[in-house]
N, C-alpha and C. Protein backbone atom coordinates (compact mmCIF):
# COMPACT_ATOMS: atom_id res chain seq x y z
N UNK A 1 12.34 -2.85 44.10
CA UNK A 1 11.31 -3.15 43.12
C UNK A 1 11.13 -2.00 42.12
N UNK A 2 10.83 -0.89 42.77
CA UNK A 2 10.85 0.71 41.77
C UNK A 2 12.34 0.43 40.69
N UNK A 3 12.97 0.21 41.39
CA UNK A 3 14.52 0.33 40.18
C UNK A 3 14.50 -1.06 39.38
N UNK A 4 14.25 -1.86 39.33
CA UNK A 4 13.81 -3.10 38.70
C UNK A 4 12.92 -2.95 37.45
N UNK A 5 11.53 -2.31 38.33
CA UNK A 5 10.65 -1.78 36.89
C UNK A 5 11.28 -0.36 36.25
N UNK A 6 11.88 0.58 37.03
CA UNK A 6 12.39 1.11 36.05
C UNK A 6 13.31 0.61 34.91
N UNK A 7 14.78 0.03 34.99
CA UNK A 7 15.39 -0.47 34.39
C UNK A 7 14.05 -1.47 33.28
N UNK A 8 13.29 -2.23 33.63
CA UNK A 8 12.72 -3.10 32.79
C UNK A 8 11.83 -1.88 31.70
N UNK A 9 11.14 -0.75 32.18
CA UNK A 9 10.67 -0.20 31.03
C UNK A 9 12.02 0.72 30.46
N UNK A 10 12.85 1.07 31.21
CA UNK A 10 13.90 1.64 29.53
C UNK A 10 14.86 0.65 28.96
N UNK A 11 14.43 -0.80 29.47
CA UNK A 11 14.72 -1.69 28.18
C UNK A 11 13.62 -1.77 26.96
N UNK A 12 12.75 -1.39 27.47
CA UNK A 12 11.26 -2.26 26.76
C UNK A 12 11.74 -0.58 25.33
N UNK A 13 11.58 0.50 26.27
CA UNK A 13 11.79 1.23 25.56
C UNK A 13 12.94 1.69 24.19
N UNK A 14 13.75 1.09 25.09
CA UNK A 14 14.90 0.96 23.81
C UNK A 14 14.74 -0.28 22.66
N UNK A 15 14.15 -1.21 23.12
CA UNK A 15 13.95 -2.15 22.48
C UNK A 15 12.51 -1.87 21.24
N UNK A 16 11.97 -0.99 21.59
CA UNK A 16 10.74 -0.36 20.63
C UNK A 16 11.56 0.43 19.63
N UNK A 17 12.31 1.92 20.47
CA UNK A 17 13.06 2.46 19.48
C UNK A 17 14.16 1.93 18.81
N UNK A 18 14.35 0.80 18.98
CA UNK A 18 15.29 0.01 18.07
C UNK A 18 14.33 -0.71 16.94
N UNK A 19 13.41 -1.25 16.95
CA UNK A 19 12.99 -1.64 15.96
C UNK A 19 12.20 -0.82 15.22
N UNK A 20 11.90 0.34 15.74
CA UNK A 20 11.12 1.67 15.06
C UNK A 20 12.12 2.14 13.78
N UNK A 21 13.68 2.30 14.41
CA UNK A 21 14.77 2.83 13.32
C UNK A 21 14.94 1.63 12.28
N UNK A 22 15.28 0.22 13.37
CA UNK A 22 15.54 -0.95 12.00
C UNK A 22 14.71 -0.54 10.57
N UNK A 23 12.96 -0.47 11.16
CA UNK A 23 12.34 -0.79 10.17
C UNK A 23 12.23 0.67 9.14
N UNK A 24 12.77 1.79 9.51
CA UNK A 24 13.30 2.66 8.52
C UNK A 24 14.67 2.43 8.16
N UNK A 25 15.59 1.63 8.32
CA UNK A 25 16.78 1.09 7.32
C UNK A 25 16.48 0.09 6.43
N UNK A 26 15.81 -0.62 6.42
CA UNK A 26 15.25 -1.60 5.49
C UNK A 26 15.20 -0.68 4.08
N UNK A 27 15.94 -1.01 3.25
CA UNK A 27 15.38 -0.78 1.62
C UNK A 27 14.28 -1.26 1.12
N UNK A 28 14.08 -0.17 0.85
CA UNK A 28 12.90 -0.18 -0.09
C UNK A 28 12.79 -0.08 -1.76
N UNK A 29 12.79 -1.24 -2.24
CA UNK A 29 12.86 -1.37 -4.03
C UNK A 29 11.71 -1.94 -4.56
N UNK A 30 10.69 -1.44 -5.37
CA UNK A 30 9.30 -1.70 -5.52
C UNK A 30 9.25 -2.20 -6.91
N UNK A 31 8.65 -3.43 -6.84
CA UNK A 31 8.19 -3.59 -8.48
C UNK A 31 6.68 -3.16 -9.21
N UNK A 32 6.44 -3.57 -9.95
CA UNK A 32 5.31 -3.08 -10.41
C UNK A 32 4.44 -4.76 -10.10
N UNK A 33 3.19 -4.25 -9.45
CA UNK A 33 2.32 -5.46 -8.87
C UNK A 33 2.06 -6.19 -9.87
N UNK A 34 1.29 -5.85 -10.68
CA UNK A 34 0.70 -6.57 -11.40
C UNK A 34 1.22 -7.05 -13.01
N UNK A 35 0.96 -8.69 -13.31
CA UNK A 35 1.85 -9.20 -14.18
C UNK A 35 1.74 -8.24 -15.70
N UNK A 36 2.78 -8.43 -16.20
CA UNK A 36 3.16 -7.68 -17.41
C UNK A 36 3.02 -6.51 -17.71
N UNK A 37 2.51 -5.67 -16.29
CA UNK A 37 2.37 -4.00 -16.73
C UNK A 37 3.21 -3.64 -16.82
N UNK A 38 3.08 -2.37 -17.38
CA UNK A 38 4.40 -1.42 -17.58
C UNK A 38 3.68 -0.04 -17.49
N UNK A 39 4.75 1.19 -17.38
CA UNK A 39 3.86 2.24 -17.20
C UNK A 39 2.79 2.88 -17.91
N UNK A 40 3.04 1.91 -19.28
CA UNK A 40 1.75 2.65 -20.20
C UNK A 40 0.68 1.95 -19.76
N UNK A 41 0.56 1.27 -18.59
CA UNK A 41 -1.00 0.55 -17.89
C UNK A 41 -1.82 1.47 -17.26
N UNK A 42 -0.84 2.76 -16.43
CA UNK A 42 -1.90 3.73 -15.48
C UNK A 42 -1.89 5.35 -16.29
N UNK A 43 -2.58 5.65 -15.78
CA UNK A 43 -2.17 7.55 -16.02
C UNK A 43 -1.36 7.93 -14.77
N UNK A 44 -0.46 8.33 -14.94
CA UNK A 44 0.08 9.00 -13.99
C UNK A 44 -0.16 10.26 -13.51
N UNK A 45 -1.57 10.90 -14.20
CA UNK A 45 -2.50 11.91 -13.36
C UNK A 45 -3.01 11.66 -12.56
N UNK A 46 -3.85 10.18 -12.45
CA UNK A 46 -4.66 10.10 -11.45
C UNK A 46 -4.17 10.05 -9.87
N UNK A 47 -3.06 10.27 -9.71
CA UNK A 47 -2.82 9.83 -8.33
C UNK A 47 -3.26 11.62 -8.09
N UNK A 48 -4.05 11.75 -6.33
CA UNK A 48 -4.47 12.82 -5.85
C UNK A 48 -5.66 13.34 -6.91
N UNK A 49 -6.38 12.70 -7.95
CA UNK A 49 -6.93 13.52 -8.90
C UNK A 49 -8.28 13.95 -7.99
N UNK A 50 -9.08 14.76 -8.39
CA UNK A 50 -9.95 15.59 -8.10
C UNK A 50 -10.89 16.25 -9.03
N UNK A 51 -12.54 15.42 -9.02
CA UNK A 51 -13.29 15.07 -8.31
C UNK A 51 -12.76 13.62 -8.46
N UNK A 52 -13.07 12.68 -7.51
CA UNK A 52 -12.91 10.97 -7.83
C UNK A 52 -14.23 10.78 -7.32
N UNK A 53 -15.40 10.54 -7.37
CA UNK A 53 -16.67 9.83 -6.29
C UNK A 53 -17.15 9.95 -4.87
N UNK A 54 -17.19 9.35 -4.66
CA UNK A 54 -17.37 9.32 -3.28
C UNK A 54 -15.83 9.04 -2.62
N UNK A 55 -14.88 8.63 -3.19
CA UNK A 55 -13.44 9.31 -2.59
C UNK A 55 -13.04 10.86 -2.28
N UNK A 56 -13.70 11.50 -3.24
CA UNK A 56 -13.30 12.77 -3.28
C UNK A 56 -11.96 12.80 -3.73
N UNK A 57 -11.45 12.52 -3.54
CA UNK A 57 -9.98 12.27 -4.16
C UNK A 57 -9.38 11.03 -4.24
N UNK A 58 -8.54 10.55 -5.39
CA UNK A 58 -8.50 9.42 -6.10
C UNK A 58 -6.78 9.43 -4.99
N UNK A 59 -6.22 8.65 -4.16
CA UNK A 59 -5.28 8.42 -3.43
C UNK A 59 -4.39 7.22 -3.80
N UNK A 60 -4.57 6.77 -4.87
CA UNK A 60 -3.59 5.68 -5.52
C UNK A 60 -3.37 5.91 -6.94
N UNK A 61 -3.29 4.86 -7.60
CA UNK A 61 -2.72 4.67 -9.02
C UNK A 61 -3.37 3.00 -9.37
N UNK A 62 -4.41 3.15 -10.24
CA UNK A 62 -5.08 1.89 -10.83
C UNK A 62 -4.05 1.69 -11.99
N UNK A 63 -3.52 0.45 -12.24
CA UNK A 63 -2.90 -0.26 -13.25
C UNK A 63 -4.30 -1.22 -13.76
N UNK A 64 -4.22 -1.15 -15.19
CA UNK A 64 -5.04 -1.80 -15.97
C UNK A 64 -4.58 -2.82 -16.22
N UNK A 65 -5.22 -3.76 -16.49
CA UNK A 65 -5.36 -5.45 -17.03
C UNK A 65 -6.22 -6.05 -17.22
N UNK A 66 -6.05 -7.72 -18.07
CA UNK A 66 -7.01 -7.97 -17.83
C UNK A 66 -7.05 -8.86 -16.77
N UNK A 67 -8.67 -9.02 -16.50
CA UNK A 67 -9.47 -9.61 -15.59
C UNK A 67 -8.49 -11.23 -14.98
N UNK A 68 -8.01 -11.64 -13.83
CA UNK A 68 -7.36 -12.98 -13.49
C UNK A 68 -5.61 -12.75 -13.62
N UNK A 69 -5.56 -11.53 -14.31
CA UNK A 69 -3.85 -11.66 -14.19
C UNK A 69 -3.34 -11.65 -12.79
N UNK A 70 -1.86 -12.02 -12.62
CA UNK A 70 -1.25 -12.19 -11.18
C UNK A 70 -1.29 -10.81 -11.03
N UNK A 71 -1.29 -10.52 -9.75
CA UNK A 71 -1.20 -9.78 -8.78
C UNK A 71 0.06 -9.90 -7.88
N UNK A 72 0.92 -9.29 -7.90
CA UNK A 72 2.44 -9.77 -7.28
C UNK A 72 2.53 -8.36 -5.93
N UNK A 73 3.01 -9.19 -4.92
CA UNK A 73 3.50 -7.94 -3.69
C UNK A 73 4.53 -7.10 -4.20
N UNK A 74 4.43 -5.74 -4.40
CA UNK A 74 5.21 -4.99 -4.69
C UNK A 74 6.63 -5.01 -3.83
N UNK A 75 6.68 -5.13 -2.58
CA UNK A 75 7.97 -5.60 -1.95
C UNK A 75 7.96 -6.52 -0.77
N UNK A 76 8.17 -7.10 0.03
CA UNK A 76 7.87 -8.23 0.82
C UNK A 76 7.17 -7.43 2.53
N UNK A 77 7.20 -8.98 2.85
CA UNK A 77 6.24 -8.31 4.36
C UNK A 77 5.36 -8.75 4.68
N UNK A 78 4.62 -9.17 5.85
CA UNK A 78 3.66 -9.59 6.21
C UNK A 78 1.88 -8.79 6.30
N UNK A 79 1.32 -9.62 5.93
CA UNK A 79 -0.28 -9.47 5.75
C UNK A 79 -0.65 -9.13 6.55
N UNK A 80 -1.49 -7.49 7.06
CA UNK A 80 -1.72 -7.36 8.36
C UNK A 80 -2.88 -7.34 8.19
N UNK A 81 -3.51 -7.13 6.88
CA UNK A 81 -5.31 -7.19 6.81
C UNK A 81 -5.69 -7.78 5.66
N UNK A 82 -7.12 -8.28 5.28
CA UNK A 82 -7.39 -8.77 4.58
C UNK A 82 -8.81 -8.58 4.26
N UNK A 83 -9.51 -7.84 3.70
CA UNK A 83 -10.99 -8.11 3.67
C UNK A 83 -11.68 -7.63 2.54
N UNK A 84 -13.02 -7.37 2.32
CA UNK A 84 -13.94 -6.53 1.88
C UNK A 84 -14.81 -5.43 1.62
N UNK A 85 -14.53 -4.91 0.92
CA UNK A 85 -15.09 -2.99 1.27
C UNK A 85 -15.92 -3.08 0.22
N UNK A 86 -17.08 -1.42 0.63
CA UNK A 86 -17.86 -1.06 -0.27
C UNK A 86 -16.91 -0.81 -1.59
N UNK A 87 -15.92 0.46 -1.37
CA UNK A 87 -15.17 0.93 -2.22
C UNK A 87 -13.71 0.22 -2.78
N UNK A 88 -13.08 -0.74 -2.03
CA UNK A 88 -12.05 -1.67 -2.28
C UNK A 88 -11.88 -2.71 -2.64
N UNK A 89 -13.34 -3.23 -2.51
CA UNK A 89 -14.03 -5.10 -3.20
C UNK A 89 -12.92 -5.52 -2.62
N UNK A 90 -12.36 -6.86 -2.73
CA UNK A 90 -11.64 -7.73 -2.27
C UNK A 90 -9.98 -6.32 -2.18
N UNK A 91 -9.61 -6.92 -0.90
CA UNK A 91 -8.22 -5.99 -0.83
C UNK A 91 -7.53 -6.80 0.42
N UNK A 92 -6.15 -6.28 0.28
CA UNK A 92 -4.87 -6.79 1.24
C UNK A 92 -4.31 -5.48 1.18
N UNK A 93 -3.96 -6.07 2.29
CA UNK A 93 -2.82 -4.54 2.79
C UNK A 93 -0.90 -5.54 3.73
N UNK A 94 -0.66 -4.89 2.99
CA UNK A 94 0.97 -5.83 3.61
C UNK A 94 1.70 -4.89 3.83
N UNK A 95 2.07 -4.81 4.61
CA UNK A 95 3.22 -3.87 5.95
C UNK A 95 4.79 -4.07 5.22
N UNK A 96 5.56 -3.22 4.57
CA UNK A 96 6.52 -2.81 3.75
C UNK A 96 7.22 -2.05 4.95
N UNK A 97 8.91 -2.00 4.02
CA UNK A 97 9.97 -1.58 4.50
C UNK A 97 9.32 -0.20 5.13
N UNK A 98 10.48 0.52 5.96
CA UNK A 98 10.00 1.86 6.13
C UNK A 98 9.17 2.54 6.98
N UNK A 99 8.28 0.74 7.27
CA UNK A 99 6.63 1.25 8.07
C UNK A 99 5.68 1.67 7.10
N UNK A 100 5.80 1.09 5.83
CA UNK A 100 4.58 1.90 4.57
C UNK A 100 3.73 0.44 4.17
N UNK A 101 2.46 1.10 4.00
CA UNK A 101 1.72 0.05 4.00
C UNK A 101 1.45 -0.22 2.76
N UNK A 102 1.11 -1.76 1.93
CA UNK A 102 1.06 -1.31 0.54
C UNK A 102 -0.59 -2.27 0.23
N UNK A 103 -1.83 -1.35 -0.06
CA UNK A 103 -3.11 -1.48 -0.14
C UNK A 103 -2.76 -1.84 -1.65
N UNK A 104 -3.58 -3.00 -2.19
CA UNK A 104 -4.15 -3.73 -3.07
C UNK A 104 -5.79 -4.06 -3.06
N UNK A 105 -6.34 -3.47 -4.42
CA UNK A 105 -7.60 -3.23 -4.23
C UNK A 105 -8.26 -3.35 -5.36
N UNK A 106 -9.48 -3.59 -5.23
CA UNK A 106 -10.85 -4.29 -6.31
C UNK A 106 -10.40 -5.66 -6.86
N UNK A 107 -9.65 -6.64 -5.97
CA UNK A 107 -8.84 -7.95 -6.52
C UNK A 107 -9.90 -9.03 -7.05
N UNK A 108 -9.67 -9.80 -7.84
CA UNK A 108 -10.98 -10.63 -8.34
C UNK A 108 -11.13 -11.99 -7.11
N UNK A 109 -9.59 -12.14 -6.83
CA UNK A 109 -9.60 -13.37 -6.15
C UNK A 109 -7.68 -12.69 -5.48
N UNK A 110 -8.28 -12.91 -3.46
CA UNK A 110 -7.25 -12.98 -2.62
C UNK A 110 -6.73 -14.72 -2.62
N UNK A 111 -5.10 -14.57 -2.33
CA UNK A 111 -4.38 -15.74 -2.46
C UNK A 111 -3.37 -15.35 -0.92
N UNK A 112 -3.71 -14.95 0.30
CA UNK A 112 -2.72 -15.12 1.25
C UNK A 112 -3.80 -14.07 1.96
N UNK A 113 -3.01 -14.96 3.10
CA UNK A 113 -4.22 -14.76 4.47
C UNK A 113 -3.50 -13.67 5.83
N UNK A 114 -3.99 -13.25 6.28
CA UNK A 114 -3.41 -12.02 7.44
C UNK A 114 -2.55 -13.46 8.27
N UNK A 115 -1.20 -12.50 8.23
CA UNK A 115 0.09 -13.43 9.32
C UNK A 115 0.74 -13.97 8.39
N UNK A 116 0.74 -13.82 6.73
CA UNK A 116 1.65 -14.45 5.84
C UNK A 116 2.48 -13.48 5.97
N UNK A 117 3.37 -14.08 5.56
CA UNK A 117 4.70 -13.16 5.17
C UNK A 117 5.23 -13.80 3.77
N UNK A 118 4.88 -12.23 3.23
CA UNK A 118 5.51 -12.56 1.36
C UNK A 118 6.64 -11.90 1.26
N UNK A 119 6.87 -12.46 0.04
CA UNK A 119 8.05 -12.41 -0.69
C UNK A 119 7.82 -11.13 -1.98
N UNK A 120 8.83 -10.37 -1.88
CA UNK A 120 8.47 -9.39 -3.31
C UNK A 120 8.66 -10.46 -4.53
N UNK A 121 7.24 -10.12 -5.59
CA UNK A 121 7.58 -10.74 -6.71
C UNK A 121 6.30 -12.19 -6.54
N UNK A 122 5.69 -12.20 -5.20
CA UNK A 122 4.84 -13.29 -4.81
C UNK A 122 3.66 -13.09 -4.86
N UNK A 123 2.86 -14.31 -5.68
CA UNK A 123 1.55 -14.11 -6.38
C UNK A 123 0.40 -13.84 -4.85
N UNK A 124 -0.25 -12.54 -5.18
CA UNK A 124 -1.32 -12.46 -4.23
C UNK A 124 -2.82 -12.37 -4.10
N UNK A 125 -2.81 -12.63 -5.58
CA UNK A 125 -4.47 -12.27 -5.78
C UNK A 125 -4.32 -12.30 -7.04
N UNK A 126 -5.65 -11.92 -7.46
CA UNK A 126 -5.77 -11.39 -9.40
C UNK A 126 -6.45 -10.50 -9.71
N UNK A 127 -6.48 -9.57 -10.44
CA UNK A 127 -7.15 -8.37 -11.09
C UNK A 127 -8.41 -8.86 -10.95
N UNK A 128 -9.27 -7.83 -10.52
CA UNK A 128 -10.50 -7.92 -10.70
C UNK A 128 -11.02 -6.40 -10.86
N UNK A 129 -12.58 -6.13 -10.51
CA UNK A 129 -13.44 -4.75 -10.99
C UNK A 129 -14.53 -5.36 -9.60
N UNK A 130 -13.88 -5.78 -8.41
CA UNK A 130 -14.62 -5.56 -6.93
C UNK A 130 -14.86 -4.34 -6.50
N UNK A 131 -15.87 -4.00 -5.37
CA UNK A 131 -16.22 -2.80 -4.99
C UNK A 131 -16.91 -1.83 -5.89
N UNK A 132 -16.37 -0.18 -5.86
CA UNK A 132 -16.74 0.50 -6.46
C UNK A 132 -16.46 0.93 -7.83
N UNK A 133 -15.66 -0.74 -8.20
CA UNK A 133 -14.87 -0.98 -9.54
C UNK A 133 -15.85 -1.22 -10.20
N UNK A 134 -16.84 -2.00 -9.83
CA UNK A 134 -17.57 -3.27 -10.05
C UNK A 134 -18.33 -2.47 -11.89
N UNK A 135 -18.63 -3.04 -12.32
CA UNK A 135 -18.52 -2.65 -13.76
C UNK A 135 -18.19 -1.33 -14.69
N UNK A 136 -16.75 -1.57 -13.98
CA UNK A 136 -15.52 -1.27 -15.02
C UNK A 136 -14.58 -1.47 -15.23
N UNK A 137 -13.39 -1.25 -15.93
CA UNK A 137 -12.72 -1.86 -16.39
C UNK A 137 -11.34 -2.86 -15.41
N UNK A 138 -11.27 -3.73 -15.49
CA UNK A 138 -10.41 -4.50 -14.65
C UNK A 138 -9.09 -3.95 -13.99
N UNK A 139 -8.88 -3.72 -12.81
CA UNK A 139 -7.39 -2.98 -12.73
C UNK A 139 -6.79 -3.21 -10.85
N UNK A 140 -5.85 -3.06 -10.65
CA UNK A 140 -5.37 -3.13 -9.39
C UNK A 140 -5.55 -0.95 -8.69
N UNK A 141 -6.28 -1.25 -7.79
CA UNK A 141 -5.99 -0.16 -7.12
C UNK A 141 -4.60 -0.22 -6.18
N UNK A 142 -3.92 0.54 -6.52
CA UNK A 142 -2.44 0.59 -5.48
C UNK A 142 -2.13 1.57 -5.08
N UNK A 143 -2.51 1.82 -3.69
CA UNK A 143 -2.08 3.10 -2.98
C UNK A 143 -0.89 2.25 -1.34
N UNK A 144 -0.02 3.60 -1.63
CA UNK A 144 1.37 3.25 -0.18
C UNK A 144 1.17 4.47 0.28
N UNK A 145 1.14 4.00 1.34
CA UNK A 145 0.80 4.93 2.49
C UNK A 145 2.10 4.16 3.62
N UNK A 146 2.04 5.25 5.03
CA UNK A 146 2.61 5.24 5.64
C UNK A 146 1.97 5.47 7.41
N UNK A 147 2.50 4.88 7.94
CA UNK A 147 1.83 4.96 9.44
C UNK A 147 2.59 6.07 10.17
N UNK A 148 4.01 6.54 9.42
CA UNK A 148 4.75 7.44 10.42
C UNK A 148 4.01 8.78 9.64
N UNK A 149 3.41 9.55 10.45
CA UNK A 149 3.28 10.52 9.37
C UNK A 149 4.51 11.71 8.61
N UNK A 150 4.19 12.16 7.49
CA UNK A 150 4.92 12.94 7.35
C UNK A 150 4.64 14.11 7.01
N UNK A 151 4.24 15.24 8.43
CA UNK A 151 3.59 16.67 8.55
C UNK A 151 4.23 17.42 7.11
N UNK A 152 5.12 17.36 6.75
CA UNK A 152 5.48 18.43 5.79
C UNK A 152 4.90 18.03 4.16
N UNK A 153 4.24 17.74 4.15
CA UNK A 153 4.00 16.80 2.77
C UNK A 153 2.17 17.11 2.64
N UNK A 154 1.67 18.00 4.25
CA UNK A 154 0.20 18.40 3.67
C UNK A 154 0.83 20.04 2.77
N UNK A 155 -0.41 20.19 2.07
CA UNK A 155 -0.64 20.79 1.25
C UNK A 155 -1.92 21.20 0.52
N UNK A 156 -2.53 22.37 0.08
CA UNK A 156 -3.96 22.91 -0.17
C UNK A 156 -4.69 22.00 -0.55
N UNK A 157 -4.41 21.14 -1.56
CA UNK A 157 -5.64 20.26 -2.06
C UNK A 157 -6.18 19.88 -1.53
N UNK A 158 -7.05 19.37 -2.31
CA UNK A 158 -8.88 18.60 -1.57
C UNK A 158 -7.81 17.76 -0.71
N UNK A 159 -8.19 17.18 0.45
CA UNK A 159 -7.78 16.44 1.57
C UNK A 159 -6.77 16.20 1.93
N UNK A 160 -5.44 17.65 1.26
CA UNK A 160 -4.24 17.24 1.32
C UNK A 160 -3.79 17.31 2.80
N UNK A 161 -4.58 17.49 3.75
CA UNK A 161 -3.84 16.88 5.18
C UNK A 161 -3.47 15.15 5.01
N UNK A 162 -4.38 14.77 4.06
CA UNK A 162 -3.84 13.33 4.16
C UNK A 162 -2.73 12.56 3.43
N UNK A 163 -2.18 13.28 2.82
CA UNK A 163 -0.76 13.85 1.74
C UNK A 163 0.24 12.83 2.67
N UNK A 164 -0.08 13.42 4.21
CA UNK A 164 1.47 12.84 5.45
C UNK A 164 1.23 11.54 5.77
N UNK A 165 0.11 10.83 5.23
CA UNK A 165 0.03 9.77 5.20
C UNK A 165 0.40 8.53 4.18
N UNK A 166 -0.63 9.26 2.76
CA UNK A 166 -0.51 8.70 1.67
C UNK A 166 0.51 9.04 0.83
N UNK A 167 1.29 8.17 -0.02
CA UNK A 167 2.63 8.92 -1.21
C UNK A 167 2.67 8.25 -2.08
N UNK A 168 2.56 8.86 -3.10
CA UNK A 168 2.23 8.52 -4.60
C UNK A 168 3.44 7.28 -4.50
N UNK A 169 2.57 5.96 -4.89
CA UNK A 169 3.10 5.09 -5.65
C UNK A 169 3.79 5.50 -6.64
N UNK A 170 3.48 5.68 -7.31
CA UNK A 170 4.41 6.13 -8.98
C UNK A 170 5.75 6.54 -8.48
N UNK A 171 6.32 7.36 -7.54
CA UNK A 171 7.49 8.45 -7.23
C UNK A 171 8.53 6.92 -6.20
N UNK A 172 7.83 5.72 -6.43
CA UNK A 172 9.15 4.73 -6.00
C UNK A 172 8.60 3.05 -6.81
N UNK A 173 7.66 2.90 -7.81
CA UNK A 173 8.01 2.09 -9.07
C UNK A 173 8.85 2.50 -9.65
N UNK A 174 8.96 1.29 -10.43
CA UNK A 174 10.29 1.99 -11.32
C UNK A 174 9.80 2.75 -12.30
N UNK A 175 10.93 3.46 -13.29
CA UNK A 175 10.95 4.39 -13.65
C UNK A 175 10.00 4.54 -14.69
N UNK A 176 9.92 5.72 -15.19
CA UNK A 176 8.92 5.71 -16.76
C UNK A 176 9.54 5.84 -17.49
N UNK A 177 9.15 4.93 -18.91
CA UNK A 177 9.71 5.04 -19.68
C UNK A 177 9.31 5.50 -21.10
């Protein structure tokens, strides 16, 4: 019986670290979420900026629009959350190549429910000014983050222990032009 359950947990085990590596071979190619932006939609200062509010530090990249435009999954993957925040108003979060999570935030209106599995390029919501957006100007909050951490990536700034978590969107949209 002892050699039975052994053998059964260093299958279980190999069978974890096998899908731990799969899901860092998966490519990762990101579009830009939201319909018809281009890079002249965000500042590309604000990611990490400092002071941000009650964030203390601003950990994504808002793309501007207006109010109802599509909202597209930056790369495919299933819906692991879905809800309502003080600071995020309507938001989704969908589980990306790599193990990186990709947060969508202040949405006017969610279109896919936790356990979907999207498609990059697939409509998920629409711009809105939810949460701590809420009267101003219409835009997608988009921050990718990651569940594996990555220790070498903190650094002095305001809350840069959380650096090994969070990684600038901007540094895998496409390019600027």
């Amino acid at each position: 019986m002892k050699k039975r359950l052994k053998r059964f947990f260093k299958r279980l085990f190999l069978l974890c670290f096998s899908i731990l590596i799969l899901g860092f071979l998966i490519p990762q190619k990101l579009i830009i979420p939201v319909e018809g932006a281009t890079p002249k939609d965000w500042n590309v200062k604000t990611f990490w900026y400092y002071p941000w509010g009650t964030s203390i530090t601003h950990k994504g990249v808002d793309i501007f629009a207006k109010e109802g435009k599509a909202i597209y999954a930056a790369t495919g993957g299933p819906v692991i959350y879905r809800g309502n925040g003080v600071k995020g108003g309507n938001f989704v979060i969908i589980l990306g190549p790599k193990w990186r999570y990709h947060y969508y935030a202040h949405m006017k209106e969610v279109e896919v429910q936790v356990g979907n599995w999207t498609k990059q390029g697939e409509k998920i919501g629409t711009v809105g000014s939810t949460g701590n957006a809420k009267n101003k100007p219409p835009h997608l909050h988009y921050t990718l983050g990651t569940f594996i951490p990555y220790p070498w990536r903190i650094d002095e700034d305001r809350q840069g222990w959380m650096k090994m978590c969070i990684l600038n969107p901007l540094d895998y949209l496409p390019a600027q032009k």
